[in-house]
Protein backbone atom coordinates (compact mmCIF):
# COMPACT_ATOMS: atom_id res chain seq x y z
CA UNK A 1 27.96 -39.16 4.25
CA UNK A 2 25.81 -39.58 7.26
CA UNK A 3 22.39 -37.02 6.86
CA UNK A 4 20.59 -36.05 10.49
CA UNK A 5 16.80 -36.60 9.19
CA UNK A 6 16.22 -35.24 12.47
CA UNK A 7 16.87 -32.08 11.25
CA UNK A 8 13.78 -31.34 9.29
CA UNK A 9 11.98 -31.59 12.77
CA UNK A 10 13.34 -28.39 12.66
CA UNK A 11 12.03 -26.50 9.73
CA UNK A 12 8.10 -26.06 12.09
CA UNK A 13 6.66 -23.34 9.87
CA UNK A 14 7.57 -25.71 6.65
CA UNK A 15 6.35 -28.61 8.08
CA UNK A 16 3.09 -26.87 8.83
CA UNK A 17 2.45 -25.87 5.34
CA UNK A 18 3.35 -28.75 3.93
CA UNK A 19 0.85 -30.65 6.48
CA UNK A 20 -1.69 -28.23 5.13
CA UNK A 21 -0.88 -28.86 1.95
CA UNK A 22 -1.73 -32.54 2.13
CA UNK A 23 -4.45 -32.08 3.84
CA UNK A 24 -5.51 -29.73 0.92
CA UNK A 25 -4.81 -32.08 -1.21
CA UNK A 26 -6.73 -35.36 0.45
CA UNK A 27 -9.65 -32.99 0.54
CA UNK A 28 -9.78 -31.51 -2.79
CA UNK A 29 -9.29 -35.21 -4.15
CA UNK A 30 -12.60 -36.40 -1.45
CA UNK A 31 -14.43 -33.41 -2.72
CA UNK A 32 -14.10 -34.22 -6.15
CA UNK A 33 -17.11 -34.12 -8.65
CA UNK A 34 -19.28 -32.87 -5.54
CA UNK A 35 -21.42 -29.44 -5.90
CA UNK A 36 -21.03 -28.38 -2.56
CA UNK A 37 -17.55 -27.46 -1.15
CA UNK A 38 -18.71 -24.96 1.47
CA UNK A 39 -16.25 -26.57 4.02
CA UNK A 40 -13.53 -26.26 1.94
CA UNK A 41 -12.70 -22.65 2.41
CA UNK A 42 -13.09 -22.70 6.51
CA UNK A 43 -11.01 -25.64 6.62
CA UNK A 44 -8.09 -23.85 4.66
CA UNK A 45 -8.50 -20.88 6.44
CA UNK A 46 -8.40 -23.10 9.64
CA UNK A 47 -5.32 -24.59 8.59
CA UNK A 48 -3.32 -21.07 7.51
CA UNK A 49 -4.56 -19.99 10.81
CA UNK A 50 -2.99 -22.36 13.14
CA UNK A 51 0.21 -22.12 10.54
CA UNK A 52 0.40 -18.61 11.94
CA UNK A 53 -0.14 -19.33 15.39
CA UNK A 54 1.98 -22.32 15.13
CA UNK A 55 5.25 -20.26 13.48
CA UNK A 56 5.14 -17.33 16.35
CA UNK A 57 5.58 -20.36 18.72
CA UNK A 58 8.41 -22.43 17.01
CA UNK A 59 11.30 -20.71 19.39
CA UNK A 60 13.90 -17.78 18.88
CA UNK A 61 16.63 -19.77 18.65
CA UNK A 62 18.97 -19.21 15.15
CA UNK A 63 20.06 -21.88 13.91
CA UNK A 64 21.99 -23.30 10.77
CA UNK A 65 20.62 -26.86 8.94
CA UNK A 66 22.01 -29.31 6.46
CA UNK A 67 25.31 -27.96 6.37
CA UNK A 68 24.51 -24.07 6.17
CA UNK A 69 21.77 -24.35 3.48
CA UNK A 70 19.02 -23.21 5.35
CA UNK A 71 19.01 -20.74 8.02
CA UNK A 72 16.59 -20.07 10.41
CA UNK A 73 16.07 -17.23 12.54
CA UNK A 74 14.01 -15.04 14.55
CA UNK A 75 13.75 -12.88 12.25
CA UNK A 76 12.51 -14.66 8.99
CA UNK A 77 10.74 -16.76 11.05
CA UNK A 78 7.96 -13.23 12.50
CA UNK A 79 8.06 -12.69 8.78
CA UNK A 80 7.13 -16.30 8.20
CA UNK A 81 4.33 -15.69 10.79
CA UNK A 82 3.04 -12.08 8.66
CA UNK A 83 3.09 -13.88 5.14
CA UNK A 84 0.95 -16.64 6.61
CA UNK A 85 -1.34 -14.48 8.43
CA UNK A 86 -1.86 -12.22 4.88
CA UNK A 87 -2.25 -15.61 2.98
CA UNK A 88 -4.93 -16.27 5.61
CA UNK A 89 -6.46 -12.75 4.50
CA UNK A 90 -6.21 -13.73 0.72
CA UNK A 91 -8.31 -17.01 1.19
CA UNK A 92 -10.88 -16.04 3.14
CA UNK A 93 -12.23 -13.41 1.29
CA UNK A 94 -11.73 -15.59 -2.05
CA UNK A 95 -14.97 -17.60 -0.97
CA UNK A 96 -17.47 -15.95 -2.95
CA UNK A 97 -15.25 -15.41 -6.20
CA UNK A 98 -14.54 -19.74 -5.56
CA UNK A 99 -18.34 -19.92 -4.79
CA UNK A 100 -19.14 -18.45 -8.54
CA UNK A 101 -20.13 -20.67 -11.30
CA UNK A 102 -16.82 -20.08 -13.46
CA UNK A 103 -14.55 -20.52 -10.47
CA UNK A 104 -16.00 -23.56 -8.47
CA UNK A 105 -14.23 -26.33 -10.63
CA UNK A 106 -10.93 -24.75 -9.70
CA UNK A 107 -11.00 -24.23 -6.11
CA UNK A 108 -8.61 -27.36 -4.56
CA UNK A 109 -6.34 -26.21 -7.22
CA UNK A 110 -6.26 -22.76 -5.82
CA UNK A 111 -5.92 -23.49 -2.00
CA UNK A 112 -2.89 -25.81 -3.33
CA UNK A 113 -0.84 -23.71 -5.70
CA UNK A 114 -1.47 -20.26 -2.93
CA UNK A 115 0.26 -22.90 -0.28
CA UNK A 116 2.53 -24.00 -2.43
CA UNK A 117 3.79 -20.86 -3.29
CA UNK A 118 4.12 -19.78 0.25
CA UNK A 119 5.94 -22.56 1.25
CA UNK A 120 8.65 -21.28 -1.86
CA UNK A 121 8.62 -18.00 -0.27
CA UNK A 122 9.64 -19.46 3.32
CA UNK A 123 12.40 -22.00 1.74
CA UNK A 124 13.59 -18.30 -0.13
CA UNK A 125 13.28 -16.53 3.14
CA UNK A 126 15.59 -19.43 5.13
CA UNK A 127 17.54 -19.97 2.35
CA UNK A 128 21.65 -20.10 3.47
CA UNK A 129 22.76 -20.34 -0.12
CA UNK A 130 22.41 -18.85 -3.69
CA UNK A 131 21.51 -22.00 -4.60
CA UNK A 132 18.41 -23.18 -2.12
CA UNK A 133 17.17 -19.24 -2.08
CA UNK A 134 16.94 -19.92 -6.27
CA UNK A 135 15.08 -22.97 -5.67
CA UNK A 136 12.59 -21.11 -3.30
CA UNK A 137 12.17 -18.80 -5.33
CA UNK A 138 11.25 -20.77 -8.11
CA UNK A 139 8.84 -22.81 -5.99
CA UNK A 140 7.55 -19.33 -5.46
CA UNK A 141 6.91 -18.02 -9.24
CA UNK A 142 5.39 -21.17 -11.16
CA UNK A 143 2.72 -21.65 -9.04
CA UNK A 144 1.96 -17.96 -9.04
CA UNK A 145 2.09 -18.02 -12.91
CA UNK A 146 -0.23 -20.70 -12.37
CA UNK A 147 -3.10 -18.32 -10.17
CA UNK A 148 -2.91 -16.00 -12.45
CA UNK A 149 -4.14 -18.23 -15.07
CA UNK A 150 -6.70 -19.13 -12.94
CA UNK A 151 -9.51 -17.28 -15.21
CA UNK A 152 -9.10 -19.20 -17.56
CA UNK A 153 -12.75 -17.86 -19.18
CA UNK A 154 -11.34 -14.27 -19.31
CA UNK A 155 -8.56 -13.47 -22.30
CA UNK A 156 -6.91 -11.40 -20.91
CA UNK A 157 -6.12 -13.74 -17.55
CA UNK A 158 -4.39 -16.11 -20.17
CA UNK A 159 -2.60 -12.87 -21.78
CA UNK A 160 -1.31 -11.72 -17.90
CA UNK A 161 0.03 -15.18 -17.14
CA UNK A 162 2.26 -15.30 -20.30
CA UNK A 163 3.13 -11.96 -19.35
CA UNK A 164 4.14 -13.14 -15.94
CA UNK A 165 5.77 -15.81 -16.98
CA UNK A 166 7.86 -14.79 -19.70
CA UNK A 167 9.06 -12.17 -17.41
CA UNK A 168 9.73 -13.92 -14.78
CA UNK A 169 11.70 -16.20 -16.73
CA UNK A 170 13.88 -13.71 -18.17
CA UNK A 171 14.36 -12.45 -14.52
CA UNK A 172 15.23 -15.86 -13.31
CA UNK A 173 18.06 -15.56 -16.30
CA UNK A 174 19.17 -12.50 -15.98
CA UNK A 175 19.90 -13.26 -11.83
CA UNK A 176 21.34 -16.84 -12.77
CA UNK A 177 23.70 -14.70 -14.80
CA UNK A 178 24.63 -12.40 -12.30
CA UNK A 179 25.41 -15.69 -9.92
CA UNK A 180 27.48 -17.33 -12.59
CA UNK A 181 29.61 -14.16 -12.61
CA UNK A 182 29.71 -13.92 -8.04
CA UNK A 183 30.85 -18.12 -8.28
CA UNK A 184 32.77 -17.18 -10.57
CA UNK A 185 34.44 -14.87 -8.13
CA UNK A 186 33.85 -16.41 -4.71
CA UNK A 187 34.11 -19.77 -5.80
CA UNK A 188 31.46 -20.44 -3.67
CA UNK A 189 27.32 -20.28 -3.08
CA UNK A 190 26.82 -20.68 0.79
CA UNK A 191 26.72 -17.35 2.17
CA UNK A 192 28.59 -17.96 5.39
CA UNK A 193 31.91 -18.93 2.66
CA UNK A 194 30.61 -15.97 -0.03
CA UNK A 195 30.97 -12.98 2.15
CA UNK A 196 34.17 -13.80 3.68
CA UNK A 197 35.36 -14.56 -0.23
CA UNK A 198 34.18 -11.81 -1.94
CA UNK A 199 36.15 -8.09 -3.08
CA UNK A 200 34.96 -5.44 -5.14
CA UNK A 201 35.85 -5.76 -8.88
CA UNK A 202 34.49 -5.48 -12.11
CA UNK A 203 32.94 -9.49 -12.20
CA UNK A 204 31.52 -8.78 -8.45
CA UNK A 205 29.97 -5.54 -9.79
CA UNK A 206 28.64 -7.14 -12.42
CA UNK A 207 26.74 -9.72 -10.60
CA UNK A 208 25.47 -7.63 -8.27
CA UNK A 209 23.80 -5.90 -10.62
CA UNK A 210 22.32 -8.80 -12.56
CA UNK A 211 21.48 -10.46 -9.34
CA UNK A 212 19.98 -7.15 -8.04
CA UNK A 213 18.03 -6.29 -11.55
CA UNK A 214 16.48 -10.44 -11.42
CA UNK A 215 15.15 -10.00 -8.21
CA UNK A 216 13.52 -6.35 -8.90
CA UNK A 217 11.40 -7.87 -11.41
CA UNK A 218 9.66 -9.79 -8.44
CA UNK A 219 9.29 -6.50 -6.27
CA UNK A 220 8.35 -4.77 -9.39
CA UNK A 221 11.00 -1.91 -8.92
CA UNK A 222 11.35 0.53 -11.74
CA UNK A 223 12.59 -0.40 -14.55
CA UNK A 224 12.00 -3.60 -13.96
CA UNK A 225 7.55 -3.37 -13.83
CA UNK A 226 6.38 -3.46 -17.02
CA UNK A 227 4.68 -6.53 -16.29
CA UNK A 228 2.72 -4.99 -13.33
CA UNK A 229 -0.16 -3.36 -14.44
CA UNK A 230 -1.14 -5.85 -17.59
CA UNK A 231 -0.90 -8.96 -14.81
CA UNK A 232 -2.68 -7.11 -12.04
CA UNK A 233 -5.53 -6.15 -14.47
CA UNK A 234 -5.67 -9.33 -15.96
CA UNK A 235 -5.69 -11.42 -12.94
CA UNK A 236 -8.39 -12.35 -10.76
CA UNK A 237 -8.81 -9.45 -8.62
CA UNK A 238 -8.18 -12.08 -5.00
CA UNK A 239 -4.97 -13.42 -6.90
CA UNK A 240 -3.87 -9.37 -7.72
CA UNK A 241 -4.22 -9.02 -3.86
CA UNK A 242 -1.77 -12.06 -3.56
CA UNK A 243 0.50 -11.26 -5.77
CA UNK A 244 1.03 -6.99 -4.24
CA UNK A 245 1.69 -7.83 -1.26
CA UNK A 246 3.02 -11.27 -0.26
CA UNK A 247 4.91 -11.78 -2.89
CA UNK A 248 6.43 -8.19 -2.72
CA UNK A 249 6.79 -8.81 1.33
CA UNK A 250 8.61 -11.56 0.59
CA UNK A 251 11.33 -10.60 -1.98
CA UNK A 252 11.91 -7.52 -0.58
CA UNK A 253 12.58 -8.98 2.99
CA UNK A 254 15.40 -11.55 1.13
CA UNK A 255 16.78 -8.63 -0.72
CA UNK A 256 17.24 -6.69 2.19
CA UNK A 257 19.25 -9.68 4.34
CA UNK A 258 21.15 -10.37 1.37
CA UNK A 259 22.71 -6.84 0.69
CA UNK A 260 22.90 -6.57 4.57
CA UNK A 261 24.74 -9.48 5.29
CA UNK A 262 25.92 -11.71 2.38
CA UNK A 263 26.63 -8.09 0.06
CA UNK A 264 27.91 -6.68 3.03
CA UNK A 265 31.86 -5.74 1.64
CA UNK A 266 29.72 -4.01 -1.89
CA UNK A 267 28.10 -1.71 0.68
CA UNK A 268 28.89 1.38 -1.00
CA UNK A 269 28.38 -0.23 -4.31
CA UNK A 270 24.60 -1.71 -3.38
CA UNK A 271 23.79 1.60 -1.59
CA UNK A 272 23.79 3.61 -4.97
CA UNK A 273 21.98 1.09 -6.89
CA UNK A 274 18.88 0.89 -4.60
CA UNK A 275 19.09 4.76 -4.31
CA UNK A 276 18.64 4.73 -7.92
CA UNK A 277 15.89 2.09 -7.82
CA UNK A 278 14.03 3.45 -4.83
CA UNK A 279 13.41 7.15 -6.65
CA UNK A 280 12.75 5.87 -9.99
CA UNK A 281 10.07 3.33 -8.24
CA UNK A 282 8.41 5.92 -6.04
CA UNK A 283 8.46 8.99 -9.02
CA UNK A 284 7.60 7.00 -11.73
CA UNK A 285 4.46 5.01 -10.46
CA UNK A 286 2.99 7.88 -8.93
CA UNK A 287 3.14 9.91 -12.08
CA UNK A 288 1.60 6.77 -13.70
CA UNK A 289 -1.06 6.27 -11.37
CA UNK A 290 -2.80 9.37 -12.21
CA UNK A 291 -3.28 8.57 -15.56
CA UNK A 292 -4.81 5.08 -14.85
CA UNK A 293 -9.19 4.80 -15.16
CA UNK A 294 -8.94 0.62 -14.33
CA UNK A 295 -8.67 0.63 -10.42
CA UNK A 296 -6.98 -2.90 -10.96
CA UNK A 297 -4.04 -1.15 -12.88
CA UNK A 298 -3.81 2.36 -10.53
CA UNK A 299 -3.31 -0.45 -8.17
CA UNK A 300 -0.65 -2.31 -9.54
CA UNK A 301 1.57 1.52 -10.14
CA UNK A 302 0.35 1.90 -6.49
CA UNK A 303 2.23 -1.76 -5.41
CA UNK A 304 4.97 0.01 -7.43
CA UNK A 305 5.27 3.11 -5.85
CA UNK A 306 4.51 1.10 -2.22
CA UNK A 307 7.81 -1.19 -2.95
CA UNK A 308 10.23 1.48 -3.76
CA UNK A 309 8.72 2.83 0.10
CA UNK A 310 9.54 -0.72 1.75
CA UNK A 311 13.07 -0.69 0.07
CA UNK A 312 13.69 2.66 1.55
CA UNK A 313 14.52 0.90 4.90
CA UNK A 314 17.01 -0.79 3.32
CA UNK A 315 19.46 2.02 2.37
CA UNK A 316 19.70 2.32 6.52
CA UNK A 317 22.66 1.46 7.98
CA UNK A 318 21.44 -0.17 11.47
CA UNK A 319 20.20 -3.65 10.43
CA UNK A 320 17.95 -4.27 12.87
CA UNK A 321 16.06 -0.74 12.33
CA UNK A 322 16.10 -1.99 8.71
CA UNK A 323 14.18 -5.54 8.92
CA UNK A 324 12.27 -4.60 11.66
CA UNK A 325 10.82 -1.26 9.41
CA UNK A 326 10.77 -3.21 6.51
CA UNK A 327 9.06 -5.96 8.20
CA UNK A 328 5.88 -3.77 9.69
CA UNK A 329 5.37 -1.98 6.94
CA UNK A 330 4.71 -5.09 5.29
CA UNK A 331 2.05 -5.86 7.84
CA UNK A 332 0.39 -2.31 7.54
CA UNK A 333 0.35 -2.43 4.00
CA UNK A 334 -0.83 -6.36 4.08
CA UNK A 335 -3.75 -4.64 6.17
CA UNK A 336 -4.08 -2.05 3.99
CA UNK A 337 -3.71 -3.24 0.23
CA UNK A 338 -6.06 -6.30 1.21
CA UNK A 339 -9.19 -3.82 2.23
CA UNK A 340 -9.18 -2.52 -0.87
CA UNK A 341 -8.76 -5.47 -2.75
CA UNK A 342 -11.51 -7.06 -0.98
CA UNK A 343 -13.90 -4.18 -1.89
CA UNK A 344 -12.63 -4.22 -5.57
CA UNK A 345 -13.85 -8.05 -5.50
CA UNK A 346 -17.01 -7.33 -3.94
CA UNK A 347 -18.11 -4.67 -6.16
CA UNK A 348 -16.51 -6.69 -9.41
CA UNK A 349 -18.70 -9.17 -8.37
CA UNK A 350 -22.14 -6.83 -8.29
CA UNK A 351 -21.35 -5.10 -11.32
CA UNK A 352 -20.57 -7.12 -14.33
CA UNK A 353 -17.18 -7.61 -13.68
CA UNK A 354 -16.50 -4.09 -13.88
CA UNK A 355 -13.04 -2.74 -12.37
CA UNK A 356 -12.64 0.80 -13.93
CA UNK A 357 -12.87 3.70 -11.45
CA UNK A 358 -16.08 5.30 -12.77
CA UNK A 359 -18.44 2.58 -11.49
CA UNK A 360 -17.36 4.04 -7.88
CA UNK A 361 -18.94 7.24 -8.77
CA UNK A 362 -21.47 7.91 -6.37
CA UNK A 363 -20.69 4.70 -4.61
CA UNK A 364 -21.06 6.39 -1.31
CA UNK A 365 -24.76 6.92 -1.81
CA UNK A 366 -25.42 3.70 -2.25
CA UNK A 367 -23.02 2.01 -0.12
CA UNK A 368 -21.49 4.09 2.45
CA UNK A 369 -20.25 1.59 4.68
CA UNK A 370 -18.20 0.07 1.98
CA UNK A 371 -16.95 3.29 1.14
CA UNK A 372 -16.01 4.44 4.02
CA UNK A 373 -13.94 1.24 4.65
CA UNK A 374 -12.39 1.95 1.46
CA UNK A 375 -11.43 5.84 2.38
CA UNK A 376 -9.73 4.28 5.34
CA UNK A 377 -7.55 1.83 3.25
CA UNK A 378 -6.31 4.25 1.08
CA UNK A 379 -5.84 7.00 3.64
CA UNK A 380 -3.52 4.54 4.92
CA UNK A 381 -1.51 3.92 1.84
CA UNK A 382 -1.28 7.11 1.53
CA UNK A 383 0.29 7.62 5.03
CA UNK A 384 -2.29 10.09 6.89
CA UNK A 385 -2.79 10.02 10.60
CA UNK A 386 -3.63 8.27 12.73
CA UNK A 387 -3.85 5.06 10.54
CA UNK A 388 -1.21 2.76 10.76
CA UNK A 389 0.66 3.68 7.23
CA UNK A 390 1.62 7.34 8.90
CA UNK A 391 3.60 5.37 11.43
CA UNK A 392 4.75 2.32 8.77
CA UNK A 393 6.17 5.53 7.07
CA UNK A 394 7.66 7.06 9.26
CA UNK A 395 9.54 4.15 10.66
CA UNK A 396 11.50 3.42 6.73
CA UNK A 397 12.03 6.91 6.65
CA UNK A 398 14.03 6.29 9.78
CA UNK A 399 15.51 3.60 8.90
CA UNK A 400 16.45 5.04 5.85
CA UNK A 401 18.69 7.51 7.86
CA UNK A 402 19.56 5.86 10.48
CA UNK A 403 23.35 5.59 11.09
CA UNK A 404 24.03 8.00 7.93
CA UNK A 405 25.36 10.74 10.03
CA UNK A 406 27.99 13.29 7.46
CA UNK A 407 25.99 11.11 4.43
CA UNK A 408 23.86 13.87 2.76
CA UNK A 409 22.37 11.17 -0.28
CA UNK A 410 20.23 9.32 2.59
CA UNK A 411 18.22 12.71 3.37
CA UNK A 412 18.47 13.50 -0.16
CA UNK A 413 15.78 10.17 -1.09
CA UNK A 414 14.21 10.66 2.09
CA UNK A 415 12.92 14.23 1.06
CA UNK A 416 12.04 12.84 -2.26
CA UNK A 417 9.95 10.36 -0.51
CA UNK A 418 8.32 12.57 1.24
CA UNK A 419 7.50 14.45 -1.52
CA UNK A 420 6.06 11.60 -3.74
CA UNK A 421 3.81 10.92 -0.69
CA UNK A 422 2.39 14.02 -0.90
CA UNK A 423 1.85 13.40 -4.83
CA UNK A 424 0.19 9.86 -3.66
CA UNK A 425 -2.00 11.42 -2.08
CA UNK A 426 -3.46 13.06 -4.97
CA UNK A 427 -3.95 10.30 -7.13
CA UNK A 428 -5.42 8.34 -3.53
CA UNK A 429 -8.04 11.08 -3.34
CA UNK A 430 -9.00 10.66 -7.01
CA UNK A 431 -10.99 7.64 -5.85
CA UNK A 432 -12.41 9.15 -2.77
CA UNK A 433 -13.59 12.15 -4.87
CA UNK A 434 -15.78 9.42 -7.30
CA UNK A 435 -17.28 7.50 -4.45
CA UNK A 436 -18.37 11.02 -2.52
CA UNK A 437 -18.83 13.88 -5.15
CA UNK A 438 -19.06 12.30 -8.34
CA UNK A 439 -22.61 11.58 -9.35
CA UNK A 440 -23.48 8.65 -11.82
CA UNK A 441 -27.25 8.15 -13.36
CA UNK A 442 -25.80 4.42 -12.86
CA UNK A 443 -24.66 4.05 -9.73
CA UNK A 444 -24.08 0.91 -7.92
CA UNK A 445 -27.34 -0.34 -6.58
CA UNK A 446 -27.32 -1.32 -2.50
CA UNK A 447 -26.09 -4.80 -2.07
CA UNK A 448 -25.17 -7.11 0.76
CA UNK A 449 -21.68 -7.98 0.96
CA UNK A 450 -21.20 -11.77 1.80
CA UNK A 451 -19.71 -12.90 5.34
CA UNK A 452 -16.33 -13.81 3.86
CA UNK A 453 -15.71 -9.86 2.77
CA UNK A 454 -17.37 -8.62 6.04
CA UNK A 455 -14.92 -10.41 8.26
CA UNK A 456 -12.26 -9.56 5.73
CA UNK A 457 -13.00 -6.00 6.29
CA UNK A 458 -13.00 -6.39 10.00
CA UNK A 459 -9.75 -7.66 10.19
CA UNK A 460 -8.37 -5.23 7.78
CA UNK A 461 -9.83 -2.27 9.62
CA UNK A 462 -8.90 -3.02 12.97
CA UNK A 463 -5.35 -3.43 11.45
CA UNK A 464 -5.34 -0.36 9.78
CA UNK A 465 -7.05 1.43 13.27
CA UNK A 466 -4.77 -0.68 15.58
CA UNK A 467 -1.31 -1.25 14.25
CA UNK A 468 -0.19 2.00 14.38
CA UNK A 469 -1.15 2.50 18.42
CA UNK A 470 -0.88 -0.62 19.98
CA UNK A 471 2.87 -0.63 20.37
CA UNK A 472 3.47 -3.97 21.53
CA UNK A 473 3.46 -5.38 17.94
CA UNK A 474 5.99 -3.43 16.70
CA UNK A 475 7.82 -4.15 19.19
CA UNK A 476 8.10 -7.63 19.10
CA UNK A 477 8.78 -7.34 15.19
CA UNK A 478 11.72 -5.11 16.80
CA UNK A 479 12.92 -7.93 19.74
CA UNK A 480 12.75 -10.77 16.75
CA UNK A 481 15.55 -8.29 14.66
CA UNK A 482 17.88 -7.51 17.43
């Protein structure tokens, strides 16, 4: 069989990555027994940014390689582009936790295994078969297992990476499962073959559901997100950052094309499940992130309740409305999530460690900038205007709708949505309330944030200010979908 080599000319945003991740690797190796690795961080950063650049710029052209296996589009290639650009996020404001005395051994390791892992999420993202998307996917999980393991001086990092890892195992089994039962059926695992193949029976049910249930442990839908919270806490707080949103941005954006266009004769059959999973996600995290006192965990039931709102666009019934919601709501929330994060980190890092939510009491007084960067992160998770996450919002609540006209189930989860966002904002407010009005006899002294976090914040912030006004990005997240 003759192979075109000259087709991997065509996998650009790949190709980057893995560049970078040589490059990575030569230096890491160079740097090796040396005390100071200041240059380490801009170069990666460097690199991850001209990966972004470089994937917007690759063409718009769709087009299938080695036989069907991977696809690539316009559309998973602006996702590509957002992934990168919130990897870019992660690593630069992971310079002063690398820059500690615990973490400096381990920083090559972590640039590699955070590239690595995005490149598993792009190979996912492309994939044109159930068997390359499980390979991506897998090229995706160990090396997050992996990061969060990365503490290895803390017990309880060691006790959330065998969490992670046992659970994502059993996901991985549970989905492999659910594809034994659709070959089974379709006799086939490219999708182009698999769609045309496949009728609704009992095995085809079966495997949805399996395949479905695998892949909501890596979104962390409800019920499959027991593993959140103990991993988030557990964690180091840049790697919790990682794993809430570009993980989640990344499953959920597969999921979505696969029930959209590979599930596409289960319609009705899909459409019920992710109703089911998209209340029970939303409901059930926010009632759980009241009772949390570790911001690390009301986090992690936060990420919860923030997936079941991304996979809201995906009950729509236009496609492109769908990927292009889904897809800038990932970017808002990217923005978003990663502010916070970064001033979780900061503070972590000026206060013993310390990630429960009364060392923020009367954090205003004594840092107010930082706290009022933080009030505008979460006023944008929790979807008040004018921040960008009102208008990420409202677009999956249109989506959610959109082409459901005599459907009254669509409006149904869209009111309950609406609902829970009022109930987020509660538990949102509950941190506000401790940095403003609560008063502490051991408050947070002043303290200088290093560069890193300030021009994390920056970014964040005009994200969070900009996104939601300056129309011409969501609409070329809209031309890249059509």
């Amino acid at each position: 069989m003759n192979i075109n080599y000259f087709q991997f000319l065509n996998m650009a945003p790949e190709a980057m990555l893995v560049g970078a991740l040589i490059i990575t690797f030569i230096a890491d190796f160079i740097a090796h027994g040396k005390e100071e690795k200041s240059w380490m961080n801009p170069l990666v950063c460097v690199m991850l940014l001209a990966c972004t650049v470089g994937t917007l710029f690759v063409g718009n052209n769709t087009q299938e390689l080695f036989g069907g296996a991977y696809i690539a589009t316009p559309a998973n290639t602006m996702m590509k582009a957002i992934l990168c650009a919130g990897t870019f996020i992660v690593v630069l404001q992971s310079r002063k936790w690398l820059s500690g005395e615990d973490a400096r051994l381990i920083e090559g390791e972590f640039y590699m295994l955070t590239i690595s892992t995005l490149l598993g999420m792009y190979i996912m993202m492309s994939s044109g078969s159930f068997l390359m998307f499980f390979l991506g996917l897998e090229t995706a999980s160990v090396p997050l297992a992996c990061m969060v393991a990365l503490d290895k001086y803390k017990k309880d990092s060691a006790e959330a990476a065998a969490k992670f890892i046992l659970t994502a195992t059993f996901s991985s089994g549970v989905m492999l499962y659910g594809l034994s039962f659709l070959y089974g059926a379709t006799g086939t695992l490219y999708f182009s073959d698999f769609t045309s193949n496949l009728t609704v029976n009992a095995m085809t049910i079966c495997g949805l559901v399996f395949f479905v249930s695998g892949l909501g442990f890596k979104i962390s839908l409800v019920p499959f997100h027991f593993w959140t919270a103990d991993t988030y806490q557990g964690a180091p707080t840049t790697v919790t950052g990682y794993l809430s949103v570009i993980s989640k941005g990344a499953a959920a954006f597969t999921l979505a094309f696969l029930l959209h266009k590979v599930f596409s004769p289960m319609v009705q059959e899909w459409s019920y499940l992710m109703d089911i999973l998209i209340v029970l996600s939303i409901t059930v995290a926010n009632l759980m992130a009241i009772r949390q006192t570790d911001l690390k965990r009301f986090m992690a039931f936060s990420s919860i309740s923030q997936a079941g709102y991304i996979m809201l666009a995906v009950i729509g019934a236009n496609y492109a409305a769908t990927m292009s919601s889904l897809m800038y709501y990932v970017l808002v929330y990217i923005v978003a999530n990663m502010s916070v994060f970064a001033i979780i980190s900061v503070v972590e890092q000026n206060n013993g460690g310390r990630t429960d939510m009364r060392a923020y009491d009367g954090f205003y007084g004594t840092n107010p900038k930082l706290s009022f960067l933080m009030t505008l992160a979460l006023f944008s998770l929790g979807g008040i205007p004018p921040f960008a996450g009102m208008f990420s919002k409202f677009f999956v609540f249109l989506s959610s709708v959109n082409g459901q006209n005599g459907n009254w189930l669509p409006y149904t989860i869209m009111f309950i949505a609406l609902v829970n966002t009022v109930v987020s904002l509660y538990y949102y407010l509950l941190i506000v309330k401790a940095m403003y009005i609560n008063k502490s006899e051991s408050a947070l002294p002043t303290f200088q944030s290093d560069c890193n976090t300030r021009l994390t914040l920056a970014i964040c912030t005009a994200g969070i200010l900009l996104l939601g006004v300056v129309s011409c990005i969501y609409e070329a997240i809209q031309a890249a979908c059509i």
